[in-house]
C-alpha atoms as a PDB file:
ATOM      1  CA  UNK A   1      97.575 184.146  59.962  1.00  0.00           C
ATOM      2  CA  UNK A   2      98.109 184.058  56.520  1.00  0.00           C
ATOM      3  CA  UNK A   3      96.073 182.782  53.612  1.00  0.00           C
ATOM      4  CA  UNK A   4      95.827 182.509  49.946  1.00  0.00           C
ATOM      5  CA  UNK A   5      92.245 181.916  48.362  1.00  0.00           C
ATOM      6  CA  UNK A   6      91.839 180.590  45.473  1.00  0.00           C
ATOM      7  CA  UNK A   7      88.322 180.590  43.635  1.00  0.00           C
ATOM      8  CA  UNK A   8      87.853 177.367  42.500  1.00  0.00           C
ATOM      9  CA  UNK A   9      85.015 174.748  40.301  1.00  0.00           C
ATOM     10  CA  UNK A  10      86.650 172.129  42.141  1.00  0.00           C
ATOM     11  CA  UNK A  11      89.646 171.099  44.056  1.00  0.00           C
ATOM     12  CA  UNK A  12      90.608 168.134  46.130  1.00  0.00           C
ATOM     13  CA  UNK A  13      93.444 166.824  48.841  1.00  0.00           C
ATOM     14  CA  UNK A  14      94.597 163.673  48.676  1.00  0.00           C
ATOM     15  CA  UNK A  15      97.123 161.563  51.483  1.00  0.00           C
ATOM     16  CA  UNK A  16      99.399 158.205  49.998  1.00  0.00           C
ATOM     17  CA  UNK A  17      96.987 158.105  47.003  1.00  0.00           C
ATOM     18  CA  UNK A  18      93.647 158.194  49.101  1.00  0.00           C
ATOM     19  CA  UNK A  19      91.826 161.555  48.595  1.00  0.00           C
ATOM     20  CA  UNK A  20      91.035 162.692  51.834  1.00  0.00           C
ATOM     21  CA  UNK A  21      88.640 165.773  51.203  1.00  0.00           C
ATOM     22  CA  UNK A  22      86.884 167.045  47.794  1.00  0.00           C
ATOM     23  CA  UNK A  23      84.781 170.410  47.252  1.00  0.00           C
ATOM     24  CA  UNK A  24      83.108 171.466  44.198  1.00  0.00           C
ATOM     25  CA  UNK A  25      82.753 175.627  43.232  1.00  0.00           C
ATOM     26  CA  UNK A  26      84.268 177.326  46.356  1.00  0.00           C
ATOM     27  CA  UNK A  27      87.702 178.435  47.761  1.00  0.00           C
ATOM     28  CA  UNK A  28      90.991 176.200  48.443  1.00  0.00           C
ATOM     29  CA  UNK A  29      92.301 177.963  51.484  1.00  0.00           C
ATOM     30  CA  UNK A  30      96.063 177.305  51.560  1.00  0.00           C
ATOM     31  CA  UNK A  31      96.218 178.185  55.495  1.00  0.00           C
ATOM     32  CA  UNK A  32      99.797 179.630  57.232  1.00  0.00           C
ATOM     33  CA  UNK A  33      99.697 180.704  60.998  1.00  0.00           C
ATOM     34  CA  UNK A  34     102.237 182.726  63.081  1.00  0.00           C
ATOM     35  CA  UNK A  35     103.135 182.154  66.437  1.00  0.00           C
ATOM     36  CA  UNK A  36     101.529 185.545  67.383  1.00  0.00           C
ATOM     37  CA  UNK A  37      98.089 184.411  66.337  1.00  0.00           C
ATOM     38  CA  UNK A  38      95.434 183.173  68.307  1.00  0.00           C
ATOM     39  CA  UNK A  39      91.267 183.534  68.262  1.00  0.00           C
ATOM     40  CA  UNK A  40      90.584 186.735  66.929  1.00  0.00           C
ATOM     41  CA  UNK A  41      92.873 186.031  63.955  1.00  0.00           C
ATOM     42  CA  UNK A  42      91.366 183.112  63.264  1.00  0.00           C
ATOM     43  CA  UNK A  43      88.100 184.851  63.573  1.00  0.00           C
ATOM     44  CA  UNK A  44      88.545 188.090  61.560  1.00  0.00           C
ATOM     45  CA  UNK A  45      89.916 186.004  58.730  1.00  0.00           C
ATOM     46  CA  UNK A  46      87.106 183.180  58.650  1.00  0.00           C
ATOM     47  CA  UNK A  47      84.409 186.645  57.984  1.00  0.00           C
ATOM     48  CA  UNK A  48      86.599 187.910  55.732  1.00  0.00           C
ATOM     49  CA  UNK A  49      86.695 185.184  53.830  1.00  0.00           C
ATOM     50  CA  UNK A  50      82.825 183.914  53.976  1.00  0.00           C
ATOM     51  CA  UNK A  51      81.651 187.701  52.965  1.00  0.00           C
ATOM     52  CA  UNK A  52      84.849 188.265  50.457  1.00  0.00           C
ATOM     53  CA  UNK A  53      82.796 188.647  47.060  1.00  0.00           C
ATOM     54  CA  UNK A  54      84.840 187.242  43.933  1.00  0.00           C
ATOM     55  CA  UNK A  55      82.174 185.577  42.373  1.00  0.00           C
ATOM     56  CA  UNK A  56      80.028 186.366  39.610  1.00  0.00           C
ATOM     57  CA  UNK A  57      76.731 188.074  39.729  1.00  0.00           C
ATOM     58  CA  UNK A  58      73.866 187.230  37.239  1.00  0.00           C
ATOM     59  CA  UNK A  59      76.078 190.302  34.928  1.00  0.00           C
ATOM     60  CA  UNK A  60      79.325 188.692  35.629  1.00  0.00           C
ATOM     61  CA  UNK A  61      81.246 191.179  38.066  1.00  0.00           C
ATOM     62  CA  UNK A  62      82.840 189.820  40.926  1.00  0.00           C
ATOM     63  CA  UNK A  63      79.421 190.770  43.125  1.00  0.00           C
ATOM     64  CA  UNK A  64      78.516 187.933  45.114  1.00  0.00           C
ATOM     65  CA  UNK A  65      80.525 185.789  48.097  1.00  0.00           C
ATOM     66  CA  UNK A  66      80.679 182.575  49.450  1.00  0.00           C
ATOM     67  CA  UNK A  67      78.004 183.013  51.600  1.00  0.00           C
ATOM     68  CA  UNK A  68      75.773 184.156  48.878  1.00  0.00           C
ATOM     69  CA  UNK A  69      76.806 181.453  46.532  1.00  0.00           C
ATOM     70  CA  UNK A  70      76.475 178.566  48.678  1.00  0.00           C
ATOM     71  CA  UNK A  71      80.139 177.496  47.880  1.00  0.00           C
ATOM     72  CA  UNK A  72      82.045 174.860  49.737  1.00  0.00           C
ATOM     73  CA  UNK A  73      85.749 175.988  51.229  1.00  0.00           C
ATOM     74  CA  UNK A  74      88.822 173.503  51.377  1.00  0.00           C
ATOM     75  CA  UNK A  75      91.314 174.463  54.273  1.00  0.00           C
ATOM     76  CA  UNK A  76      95.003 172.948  53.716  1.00  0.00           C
ATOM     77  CA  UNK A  77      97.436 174.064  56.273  1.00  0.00           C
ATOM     78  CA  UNK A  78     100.518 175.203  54.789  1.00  0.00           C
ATOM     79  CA  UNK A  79     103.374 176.164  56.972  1.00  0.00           C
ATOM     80  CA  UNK A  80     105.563 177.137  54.056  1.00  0.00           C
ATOM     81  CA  UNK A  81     103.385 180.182  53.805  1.00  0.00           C
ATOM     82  CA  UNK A  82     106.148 181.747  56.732  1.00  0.00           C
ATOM     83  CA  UNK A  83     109.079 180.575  54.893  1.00  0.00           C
ATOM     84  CA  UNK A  84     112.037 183.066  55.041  1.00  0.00           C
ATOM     85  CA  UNK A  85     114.004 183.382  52.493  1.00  0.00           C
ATOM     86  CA  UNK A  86     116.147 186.340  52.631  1.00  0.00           C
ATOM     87  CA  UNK A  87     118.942 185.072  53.439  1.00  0.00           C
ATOM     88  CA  UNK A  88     120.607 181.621  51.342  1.00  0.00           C
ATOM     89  CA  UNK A  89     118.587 179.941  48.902  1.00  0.00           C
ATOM     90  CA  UNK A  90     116.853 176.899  51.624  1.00  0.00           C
ATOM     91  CA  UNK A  91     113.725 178.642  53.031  1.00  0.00           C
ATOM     92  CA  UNK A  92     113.479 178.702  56.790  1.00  0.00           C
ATOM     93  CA  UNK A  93     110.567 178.195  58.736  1.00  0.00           C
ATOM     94  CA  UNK A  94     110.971 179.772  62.282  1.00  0.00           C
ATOM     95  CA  UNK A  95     108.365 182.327  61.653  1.00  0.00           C
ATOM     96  CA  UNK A  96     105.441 179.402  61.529  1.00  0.00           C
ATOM     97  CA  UNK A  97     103.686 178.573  64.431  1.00  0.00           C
ATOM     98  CA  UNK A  98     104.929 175.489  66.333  1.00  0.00           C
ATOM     99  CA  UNK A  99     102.564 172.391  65.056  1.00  0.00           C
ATOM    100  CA  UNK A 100     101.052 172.404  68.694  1.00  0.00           C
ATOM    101  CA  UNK A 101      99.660 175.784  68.294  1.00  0.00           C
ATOM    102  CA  UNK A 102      98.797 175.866  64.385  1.00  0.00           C
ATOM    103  CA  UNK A 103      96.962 172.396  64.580  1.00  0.00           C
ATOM    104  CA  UNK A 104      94.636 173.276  67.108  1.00  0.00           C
ATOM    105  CA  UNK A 105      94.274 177.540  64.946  1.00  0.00           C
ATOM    106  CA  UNK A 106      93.959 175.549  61.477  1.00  0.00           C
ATOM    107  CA  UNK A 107      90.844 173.303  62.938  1.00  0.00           C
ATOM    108  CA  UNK A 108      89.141 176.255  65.114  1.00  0.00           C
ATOM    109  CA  UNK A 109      89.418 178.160  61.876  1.00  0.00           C
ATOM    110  CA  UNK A 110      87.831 175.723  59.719  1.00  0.00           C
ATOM    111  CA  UNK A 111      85.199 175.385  62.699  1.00  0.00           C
ATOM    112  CA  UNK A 112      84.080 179.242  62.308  1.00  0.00           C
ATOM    113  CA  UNK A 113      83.974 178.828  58.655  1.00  0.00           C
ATOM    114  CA  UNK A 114      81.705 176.023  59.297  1.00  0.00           C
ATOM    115  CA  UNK A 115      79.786 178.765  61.691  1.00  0.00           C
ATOM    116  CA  UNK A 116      79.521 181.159  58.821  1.00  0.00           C
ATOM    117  CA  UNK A 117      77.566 178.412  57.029  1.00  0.00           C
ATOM    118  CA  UNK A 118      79.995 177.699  54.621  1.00  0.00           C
ATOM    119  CA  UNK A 119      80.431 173.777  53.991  1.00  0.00           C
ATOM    120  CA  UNK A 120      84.008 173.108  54.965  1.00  0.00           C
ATOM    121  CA  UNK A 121      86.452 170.234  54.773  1.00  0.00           C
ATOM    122  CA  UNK A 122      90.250 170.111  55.796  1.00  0.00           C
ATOM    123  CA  UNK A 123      93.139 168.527  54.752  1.00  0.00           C
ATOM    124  CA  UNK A 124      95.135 166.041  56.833  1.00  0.00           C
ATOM    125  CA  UNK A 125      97.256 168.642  59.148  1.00  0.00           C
ATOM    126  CA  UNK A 126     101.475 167.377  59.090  1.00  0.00           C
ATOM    127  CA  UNK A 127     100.667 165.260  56.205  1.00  0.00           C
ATOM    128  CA  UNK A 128     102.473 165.286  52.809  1.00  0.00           C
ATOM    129  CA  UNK A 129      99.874 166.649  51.043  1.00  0.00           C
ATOM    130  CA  UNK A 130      98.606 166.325  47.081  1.00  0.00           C
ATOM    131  CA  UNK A 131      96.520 169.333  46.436  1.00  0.00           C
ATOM    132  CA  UNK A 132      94.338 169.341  42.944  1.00  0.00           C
ATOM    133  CA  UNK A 133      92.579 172.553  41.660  1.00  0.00           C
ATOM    134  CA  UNK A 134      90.739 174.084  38.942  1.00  0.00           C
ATOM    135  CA  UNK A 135      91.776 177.359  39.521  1.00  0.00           C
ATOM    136  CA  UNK A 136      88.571 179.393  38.557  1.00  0.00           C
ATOM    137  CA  UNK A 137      89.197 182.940  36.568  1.00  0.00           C
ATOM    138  CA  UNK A 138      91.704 182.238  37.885  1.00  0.00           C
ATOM    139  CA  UNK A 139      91.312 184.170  41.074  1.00  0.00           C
ATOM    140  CA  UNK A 140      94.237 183.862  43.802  1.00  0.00           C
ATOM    141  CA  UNK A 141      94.146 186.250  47.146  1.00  0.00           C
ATOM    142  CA  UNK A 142      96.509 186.684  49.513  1.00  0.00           C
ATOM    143  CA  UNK A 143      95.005 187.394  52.933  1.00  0.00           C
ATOM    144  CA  UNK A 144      97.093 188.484  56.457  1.00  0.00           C
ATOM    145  CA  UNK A 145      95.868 189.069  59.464  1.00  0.00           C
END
C-alpha cells in the first residue's frame, strides 16, 4: 500500500458537482494499493498514520498526532499512485491492485482508522474524483508499506 498524507485545515471530495465527503484540520489520505497487499498492510499503515505526529505542540514542533489532536482523516483511493512510467511517456497501471481487491483494502483501511478513533470519511471509490485542500505547512508524506 501506498499513501501520501497531507496535513490539512480542511479538504473536501466532491462527485459531478455534489461534494461527497468534507473534513476540517486532519489528513487527506491519497490511498494506492498493490496487488501484494492484504490485512496487515492495511493495518500497519492505518497505526502509522493515527500515531504519525506532524502537528504542532503548544511550542509549535511537529509533537503531537492525529490521535492526540482529535483530527478528522479523508481517504481518496488513488490508483495512479502505481503508475509506471519508465518506459514511454503514458503511465501504466499494472502494478495497482485489480478494483476487486483495492475496493474492498481502501474501505477495511478506512474502517481501522475509524478503530484508531480517528473520524474518517472516504471518497467515492472508481469515481472521477474533485479533491480540494488547504494544504497545511504544507506537510506532504509519502508512506509504503
Amino acid at each position: 500500500m501506498r499513501a501520501v498524507i497531507q496535513r490539512v485545515s480542511s479538504s473536501s471530495v466532491s462527485v459531478a458537482g455534489r461534494q461527497v465527503a468534507g473534513i476540517g484540520e486532519g489528513f487527506l489520505i491519497l490511498l494506492g494499493v498493490g496487488p501484494q497487499d492484504g490485512e496487515e498492510q492495511a493495518r500497519q499503515l492505518s497505526r502509522k498514520i493515527a500515531m504519525l505526529r506532524v502537528f504542532g505542540d503548544a511550542e509549535g514542533k511537529m509533537n503531537l498526532s492525529l490521535k492526540d489532536t482529535g483530527g478528522e482523516a479523508l481517504v481518496v483511493s488513488q490508483f495512479t499512485l502505481y503508475a509506471d512510467t519508465r518506459k514511454g511517456n503514458r503511465p501504466a497501471f499494472t502494478d495497482a491492485a485489480p478494483p476487486d481487491l483495492a475496493r474492498p483494502l481502501v474501505e477495511r483501511f478506512a474502517d481501522l482508522l475509524r478503530a484508531e478513533g480517528i473520524p474518517t470519511h472516504t471518497g467515492e471509490f472508481g469515481a472521477h474524483m474533485q479533491v480540494a485542500l488547504v494544504n497545511d505547512g504544507p506537510v506532504t508524506i509519502l508512506l509504503e508499506m
